[in-house]
PDB file of N, CA and C in Angstrom:
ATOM      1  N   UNK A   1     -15.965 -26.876  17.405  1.00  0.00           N
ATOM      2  CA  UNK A   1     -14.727 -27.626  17.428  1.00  0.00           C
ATOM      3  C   UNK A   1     -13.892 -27.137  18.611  1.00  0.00           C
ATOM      4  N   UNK A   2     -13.635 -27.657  19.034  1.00  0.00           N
ATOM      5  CA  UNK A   2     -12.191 -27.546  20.620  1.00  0.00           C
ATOM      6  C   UNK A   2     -10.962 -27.506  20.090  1.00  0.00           C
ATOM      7  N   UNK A   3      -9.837 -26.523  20.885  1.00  0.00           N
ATOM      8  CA  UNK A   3      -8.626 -27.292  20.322  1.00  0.00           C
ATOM      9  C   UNK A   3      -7.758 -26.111  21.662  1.00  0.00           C
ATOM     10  N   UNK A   4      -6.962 -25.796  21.000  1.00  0.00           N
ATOM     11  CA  UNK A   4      -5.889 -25.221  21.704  1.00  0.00           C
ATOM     12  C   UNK A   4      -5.833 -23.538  21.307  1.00  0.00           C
ATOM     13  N   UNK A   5      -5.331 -22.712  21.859  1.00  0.00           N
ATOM     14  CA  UNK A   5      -5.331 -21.298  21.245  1.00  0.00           C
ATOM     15  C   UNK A   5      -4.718 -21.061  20.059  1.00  0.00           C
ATOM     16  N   UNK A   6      -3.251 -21.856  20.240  1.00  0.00           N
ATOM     17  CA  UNK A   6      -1.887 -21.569  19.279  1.00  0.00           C
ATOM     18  C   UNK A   6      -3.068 -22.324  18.295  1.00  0.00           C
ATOM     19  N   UNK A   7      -4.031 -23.050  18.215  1.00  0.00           N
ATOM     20  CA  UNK A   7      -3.852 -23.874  16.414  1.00  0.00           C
ATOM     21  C   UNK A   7      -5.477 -23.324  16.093  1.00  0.00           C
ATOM     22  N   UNK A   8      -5.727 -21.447  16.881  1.00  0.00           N
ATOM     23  CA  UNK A   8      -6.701 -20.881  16.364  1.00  0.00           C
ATOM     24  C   UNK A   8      -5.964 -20.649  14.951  1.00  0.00           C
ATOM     25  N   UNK A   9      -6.402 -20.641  13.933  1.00  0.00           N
ATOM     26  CA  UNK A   9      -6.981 -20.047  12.398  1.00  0.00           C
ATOM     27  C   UNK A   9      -6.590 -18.652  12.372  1.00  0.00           C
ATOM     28  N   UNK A  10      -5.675 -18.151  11.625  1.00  0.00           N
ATOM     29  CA  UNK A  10      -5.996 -16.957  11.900  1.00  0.00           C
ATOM     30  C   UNK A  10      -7.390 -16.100  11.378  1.00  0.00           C
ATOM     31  N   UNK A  11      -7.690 -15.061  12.482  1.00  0.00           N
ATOM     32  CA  UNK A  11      -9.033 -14.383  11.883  1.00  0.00           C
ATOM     33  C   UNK A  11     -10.163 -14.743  12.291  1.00  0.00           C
ATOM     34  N   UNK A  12      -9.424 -16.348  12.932  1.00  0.00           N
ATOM     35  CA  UNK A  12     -11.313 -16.819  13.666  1.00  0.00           C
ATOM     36  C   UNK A  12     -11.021 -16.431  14.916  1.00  0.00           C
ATOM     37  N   UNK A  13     -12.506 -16.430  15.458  1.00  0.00           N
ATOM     38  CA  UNK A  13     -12.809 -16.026  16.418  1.00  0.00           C
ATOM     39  C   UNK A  13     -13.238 -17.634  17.105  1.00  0.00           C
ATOM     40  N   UNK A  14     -12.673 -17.733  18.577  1.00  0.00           N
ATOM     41  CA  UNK A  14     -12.602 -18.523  19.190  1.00  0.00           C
ATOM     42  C   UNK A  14     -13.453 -18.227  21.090  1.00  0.00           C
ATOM     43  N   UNK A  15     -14.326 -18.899  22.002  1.00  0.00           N
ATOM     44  CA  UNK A  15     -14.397 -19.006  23.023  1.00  0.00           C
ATOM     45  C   UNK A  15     -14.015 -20.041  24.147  1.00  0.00           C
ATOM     46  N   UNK A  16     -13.230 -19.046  24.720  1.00  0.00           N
ATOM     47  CA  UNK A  16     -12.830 -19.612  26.166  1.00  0.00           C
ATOM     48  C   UNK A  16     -13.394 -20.838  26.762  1.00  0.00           C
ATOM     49  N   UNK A  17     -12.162 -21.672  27.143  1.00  0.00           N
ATOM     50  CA  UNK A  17     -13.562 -22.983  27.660  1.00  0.00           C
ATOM     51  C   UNK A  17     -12.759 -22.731  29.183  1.00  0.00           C
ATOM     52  N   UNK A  18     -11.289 -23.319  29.023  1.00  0.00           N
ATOM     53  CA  UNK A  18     -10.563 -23.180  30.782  1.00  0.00           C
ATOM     54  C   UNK A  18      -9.322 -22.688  30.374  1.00  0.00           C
ATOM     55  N   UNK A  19      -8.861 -22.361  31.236  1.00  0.00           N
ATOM     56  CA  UNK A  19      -7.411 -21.912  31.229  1.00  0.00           C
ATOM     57  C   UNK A  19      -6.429 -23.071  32.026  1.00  0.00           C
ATOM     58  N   UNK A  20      -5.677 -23.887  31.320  1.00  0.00           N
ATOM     59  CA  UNK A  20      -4.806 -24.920  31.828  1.00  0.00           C
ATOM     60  C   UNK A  20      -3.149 -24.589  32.270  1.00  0.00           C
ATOM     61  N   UNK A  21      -3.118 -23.023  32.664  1.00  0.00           N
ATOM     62  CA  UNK A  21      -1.983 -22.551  33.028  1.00  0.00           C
ATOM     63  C   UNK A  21      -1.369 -22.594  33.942  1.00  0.00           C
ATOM     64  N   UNK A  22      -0.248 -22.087  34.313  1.00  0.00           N
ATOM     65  CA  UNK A  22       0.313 -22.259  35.638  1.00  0.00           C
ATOM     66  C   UNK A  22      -0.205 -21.261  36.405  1.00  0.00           C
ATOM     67  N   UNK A  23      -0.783 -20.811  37.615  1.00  0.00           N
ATOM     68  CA  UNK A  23      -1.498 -20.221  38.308  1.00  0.00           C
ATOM     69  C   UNK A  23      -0.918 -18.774  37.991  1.00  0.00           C
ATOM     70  N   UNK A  24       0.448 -18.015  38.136  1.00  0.00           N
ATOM     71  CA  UNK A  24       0.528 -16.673  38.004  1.00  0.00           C
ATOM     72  C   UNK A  24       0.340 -16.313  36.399  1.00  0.00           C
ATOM     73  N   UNK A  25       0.223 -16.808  35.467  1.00  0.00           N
ATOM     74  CA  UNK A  25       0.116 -16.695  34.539  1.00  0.00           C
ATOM     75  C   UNK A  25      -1.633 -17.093  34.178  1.00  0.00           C
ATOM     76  N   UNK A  26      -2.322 -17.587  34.666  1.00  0.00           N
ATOM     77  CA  UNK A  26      -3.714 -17.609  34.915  1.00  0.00           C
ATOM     78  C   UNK A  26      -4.341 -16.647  35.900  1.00  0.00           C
ATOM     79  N   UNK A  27      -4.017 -16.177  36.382  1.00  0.00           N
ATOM     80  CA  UNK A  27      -4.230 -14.914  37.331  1.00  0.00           C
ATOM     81  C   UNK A  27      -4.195 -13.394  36.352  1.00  0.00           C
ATOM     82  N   UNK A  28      -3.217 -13.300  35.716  1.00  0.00           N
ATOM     83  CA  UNK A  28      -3.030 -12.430  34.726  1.00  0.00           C
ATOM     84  C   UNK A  28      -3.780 -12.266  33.727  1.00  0.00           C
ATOM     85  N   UNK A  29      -3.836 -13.547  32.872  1.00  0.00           N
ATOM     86  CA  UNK A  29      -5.239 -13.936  32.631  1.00  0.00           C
ATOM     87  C   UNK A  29      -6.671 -13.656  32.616  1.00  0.00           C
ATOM     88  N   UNK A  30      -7.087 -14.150  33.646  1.00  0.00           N
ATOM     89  CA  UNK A  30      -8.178 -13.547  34.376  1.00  0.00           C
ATOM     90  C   UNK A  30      -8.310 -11.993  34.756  1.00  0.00           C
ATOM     91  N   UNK A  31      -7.292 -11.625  35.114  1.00  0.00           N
ATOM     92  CA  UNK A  31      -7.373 -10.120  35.222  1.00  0.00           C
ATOM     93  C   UNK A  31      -7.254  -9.073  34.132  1.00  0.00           C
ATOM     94  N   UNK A  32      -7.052  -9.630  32.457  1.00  0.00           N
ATOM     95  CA  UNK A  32      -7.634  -9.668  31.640  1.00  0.00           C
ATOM     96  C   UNK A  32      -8.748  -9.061  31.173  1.00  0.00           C
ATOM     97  N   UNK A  33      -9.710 -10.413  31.765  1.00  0.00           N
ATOM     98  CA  UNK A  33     -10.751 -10.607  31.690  1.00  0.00           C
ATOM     99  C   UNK A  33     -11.186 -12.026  30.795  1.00  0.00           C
ATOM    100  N   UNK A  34      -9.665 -12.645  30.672  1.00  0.00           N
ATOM    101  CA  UNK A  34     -10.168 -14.181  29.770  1.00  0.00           C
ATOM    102  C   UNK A  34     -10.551 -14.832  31.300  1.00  0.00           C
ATOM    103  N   UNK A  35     -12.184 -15.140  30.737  1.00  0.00           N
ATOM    104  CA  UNK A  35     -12.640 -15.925  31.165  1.00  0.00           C
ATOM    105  C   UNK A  35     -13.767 -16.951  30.659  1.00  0.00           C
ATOM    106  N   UNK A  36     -14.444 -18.070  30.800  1.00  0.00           N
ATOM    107  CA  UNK A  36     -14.978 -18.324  30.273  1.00  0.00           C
ATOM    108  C   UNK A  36     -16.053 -17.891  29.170  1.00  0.00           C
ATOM    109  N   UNK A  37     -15.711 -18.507  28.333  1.00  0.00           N
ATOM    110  CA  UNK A  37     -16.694 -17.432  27.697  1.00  0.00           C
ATOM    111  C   UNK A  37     -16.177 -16.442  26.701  1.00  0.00           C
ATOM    112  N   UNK A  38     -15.412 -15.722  26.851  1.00  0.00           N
ATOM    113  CA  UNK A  38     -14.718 -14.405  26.478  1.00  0.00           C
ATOM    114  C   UNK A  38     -14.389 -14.826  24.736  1.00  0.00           C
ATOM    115  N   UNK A  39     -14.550 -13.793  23.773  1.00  0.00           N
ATOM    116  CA  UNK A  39     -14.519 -14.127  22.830  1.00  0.00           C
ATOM    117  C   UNK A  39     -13.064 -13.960  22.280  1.00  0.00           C
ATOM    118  N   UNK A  40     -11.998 -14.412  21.375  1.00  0.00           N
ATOM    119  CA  UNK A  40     -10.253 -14.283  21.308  1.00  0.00           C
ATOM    120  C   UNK A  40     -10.768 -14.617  20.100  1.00  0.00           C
ATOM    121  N   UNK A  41      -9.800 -13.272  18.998  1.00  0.00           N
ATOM    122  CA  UNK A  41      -9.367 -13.420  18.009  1.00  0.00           C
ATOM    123  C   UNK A  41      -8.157 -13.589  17.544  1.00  0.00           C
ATOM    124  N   UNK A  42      -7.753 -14.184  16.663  1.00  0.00           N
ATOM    125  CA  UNK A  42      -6.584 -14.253  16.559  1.00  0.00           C
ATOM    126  C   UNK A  42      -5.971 -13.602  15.126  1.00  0.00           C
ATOM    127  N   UNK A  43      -5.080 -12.514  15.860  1.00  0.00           N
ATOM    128  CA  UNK A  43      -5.113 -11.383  14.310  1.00  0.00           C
ATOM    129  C   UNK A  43      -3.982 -11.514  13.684  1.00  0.00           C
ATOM    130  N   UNK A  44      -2.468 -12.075  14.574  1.00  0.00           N
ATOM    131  CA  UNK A  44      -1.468 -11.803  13.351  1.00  0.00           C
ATOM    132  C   UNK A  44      -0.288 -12.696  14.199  1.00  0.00           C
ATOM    133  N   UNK A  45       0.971 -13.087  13.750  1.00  0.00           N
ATOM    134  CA  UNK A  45       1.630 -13.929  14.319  1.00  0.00           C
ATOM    135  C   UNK A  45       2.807 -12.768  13.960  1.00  0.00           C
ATOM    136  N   UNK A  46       3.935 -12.757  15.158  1.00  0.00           N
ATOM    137  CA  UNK A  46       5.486 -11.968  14.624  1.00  0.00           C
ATOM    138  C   UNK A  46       6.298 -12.623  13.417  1.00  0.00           C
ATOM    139  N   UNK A  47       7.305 -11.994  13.063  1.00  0.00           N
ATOM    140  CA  UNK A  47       7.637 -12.712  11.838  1.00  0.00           C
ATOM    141  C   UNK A  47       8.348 -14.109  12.015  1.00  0.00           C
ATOM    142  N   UNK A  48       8.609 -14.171  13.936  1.00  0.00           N
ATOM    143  CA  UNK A  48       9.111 -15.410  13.730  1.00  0.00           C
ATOM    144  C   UNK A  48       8.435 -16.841  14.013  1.00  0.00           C
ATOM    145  N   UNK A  49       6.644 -16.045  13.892  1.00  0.00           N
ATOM    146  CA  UNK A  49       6.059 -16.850  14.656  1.00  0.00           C
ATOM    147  C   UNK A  49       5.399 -17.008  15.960  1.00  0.00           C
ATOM    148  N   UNK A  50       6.623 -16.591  17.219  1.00  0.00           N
ATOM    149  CA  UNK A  50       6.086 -16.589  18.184  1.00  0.00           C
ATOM    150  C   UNK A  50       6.655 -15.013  19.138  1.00  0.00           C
ATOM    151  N   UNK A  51       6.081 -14.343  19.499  1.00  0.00           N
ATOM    152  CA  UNK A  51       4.717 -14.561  20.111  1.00  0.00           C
ATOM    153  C   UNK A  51       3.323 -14.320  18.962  1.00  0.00           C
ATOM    154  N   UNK A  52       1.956 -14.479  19.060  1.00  0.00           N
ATOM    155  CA  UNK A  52       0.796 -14.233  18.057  1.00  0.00           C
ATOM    156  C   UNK A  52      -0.095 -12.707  19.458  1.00  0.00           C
ATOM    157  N   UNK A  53      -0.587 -12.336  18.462  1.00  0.00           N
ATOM    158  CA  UNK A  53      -1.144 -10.771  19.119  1.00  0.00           C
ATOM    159  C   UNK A  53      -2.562 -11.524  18.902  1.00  0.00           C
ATOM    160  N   UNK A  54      -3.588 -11.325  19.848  1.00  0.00           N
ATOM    161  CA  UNK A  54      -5.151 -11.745  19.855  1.00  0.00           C
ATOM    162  C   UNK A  54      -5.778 -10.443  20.309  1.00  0.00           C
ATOM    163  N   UNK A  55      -7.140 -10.389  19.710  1.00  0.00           N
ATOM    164  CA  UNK A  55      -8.447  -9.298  20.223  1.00  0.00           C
ATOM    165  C   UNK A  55      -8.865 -10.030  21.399  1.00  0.00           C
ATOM    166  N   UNK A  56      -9.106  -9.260  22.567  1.00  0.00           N
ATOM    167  CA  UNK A  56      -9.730  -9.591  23.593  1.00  0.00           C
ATOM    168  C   UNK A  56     -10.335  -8.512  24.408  1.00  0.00           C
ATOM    169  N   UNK A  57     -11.616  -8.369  24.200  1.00  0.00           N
ATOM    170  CA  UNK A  57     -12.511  -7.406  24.995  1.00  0.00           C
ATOM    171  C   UNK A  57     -11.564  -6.122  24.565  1.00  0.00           C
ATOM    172  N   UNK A  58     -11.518  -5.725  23.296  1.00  0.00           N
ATOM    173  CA  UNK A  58     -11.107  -4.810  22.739  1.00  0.00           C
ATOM    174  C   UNK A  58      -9.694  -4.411  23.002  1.00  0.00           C
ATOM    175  N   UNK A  59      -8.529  -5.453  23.238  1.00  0.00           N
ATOM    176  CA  UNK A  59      -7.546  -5.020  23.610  1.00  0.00           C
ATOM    177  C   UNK A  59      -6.648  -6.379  22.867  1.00  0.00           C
ATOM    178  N   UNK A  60      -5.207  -5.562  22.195  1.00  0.00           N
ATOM    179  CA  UNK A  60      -4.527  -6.722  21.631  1.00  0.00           C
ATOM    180  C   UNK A  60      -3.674  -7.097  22.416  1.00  0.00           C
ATOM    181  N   UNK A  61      -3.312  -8.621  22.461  1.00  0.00           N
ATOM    182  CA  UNK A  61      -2.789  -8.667  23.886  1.00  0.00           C
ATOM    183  C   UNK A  61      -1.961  -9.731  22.769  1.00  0.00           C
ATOM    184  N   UNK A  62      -0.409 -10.224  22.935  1.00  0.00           N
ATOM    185  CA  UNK A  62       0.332 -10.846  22.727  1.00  0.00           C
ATOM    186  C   UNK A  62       0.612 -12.164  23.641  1.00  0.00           C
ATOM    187  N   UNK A  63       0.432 -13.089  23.319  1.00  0.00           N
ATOM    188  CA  UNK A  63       1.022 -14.609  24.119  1.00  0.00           C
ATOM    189  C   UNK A  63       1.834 -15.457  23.140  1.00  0.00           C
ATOM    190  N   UNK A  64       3.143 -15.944  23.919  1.00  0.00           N
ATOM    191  CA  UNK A  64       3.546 -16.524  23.528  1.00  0.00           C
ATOM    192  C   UNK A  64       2.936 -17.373  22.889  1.00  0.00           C
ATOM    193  N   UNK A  65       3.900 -18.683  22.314  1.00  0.00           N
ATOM    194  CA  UNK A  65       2.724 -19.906  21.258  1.00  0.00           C
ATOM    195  C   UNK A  65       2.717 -20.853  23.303  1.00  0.00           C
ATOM    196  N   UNK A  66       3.847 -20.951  24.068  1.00  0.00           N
ATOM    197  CA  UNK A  66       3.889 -22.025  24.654  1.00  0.00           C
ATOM    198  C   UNK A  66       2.872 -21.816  25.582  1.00  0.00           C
ATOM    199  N   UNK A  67       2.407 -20.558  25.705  1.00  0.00           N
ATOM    200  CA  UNK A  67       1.004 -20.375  27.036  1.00  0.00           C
ATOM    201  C   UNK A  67      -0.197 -20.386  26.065  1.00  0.00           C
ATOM    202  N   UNK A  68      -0.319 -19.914  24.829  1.00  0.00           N
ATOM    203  CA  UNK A  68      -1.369 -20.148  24.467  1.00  0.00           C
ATOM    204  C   UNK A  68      -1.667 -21.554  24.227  1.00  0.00           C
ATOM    205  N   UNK A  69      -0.696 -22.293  23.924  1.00  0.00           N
ATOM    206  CA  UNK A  69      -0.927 -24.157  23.860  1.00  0.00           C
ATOM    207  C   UNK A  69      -1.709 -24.252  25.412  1.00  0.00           C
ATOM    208  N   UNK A  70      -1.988 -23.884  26.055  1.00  0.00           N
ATOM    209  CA  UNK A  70      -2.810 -24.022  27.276  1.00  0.00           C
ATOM    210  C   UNK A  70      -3.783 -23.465  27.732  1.00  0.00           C
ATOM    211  N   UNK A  71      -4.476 -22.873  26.752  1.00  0.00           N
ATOM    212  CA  UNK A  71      -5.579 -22.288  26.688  1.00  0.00           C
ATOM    213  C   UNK A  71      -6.696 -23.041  26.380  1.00  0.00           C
ATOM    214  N   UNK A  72      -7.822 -23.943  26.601  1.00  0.00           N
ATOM    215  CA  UNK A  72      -8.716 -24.363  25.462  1.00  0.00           C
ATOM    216  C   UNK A  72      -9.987 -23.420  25.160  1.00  0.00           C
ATOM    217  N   UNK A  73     -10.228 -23.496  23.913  1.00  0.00           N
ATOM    218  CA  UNK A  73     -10.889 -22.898  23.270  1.00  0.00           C
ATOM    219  C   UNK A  73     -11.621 -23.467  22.577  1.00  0.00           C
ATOM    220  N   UNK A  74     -13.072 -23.303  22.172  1.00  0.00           N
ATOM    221  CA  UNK A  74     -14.148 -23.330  20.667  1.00  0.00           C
ATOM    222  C   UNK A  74     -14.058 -22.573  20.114  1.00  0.00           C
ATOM    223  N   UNK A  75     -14.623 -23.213  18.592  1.00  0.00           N
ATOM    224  CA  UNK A  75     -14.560 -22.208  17.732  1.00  0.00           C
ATOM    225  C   UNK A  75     -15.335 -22.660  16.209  1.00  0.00           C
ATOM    226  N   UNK A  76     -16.030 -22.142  15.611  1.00  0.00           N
ATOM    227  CA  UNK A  76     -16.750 -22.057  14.552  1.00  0.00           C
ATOM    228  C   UNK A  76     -16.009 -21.494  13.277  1.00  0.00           C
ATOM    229  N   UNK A  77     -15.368 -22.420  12.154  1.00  0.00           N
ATOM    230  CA  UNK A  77     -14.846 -21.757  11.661  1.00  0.00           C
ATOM    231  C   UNK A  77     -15.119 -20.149  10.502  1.00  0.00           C
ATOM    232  N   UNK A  78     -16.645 -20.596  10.346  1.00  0.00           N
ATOM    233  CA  UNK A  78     -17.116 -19.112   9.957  1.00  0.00           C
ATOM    234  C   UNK A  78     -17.222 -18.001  10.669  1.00  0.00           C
ATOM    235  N   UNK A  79     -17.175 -18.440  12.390  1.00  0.00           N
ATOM    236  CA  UNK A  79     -18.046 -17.441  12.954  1.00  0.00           C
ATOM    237  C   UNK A  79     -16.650 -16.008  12.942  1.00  0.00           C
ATOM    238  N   UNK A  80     -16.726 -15.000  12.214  1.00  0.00           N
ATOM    239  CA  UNK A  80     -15.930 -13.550  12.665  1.00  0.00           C
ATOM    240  C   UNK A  80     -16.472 -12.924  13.980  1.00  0.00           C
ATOM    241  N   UNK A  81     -15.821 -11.843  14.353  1.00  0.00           N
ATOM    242  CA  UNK A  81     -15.975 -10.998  15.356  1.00  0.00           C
ATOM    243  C   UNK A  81     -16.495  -9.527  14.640  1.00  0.00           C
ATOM    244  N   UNK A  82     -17.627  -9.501  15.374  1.00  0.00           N
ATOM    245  CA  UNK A  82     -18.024  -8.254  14.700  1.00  0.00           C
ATOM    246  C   UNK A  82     -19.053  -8.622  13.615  1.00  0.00           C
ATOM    247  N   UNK A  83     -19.185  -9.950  12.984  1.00  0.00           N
ATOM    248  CA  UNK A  83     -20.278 -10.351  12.315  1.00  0.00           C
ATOM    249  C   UNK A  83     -20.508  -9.427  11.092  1.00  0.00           C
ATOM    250  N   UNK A  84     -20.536 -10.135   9.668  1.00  0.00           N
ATOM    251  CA  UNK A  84     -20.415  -9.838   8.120  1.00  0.00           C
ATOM    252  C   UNK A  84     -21.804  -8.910   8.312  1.00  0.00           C
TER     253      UNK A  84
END
């Protein structure tokens, strides 16, 4: 299934398809290491919602909801990280 980062599930694990950002904020990104491919979990949202904290190549990294709406992503809704 495709969709957007912000309307990952929490807990699923999602892959990178493109990054639809504004270039310095896709640069950052990438230097990361989100890149295609790259596996993003999505572990917990602040209490007000926004920003949400994600696993990425072993590091929790926080994005707002309005940059992650520009992320696209797949995702399997069984598939976990780290595998049952």
């Amino acid at each position: 299934m495709e969709t957007t980062l912000n309307k990952l599930p929490m807990n699923s694990v999602g892959k990178v398809i493109s990054l639809n950002t504004k270039e310095s904020l896709k640069r950052r990104l990438l230097d990361l290491g989100l890149v295609n491919g790259t596996q993003i979990k999505k572990l917990y949202k602040s209490p007000l919602n926004d920003p949400t904290c994600y696993l990425i190549r072993g590091s929790v990294i926080a994005l707002r909801n309005t940059d992650a709406k520009d992320i696209l992503i797949s995702y399997e809704q069984e598939n976990k990280l780290g595998g049952e």
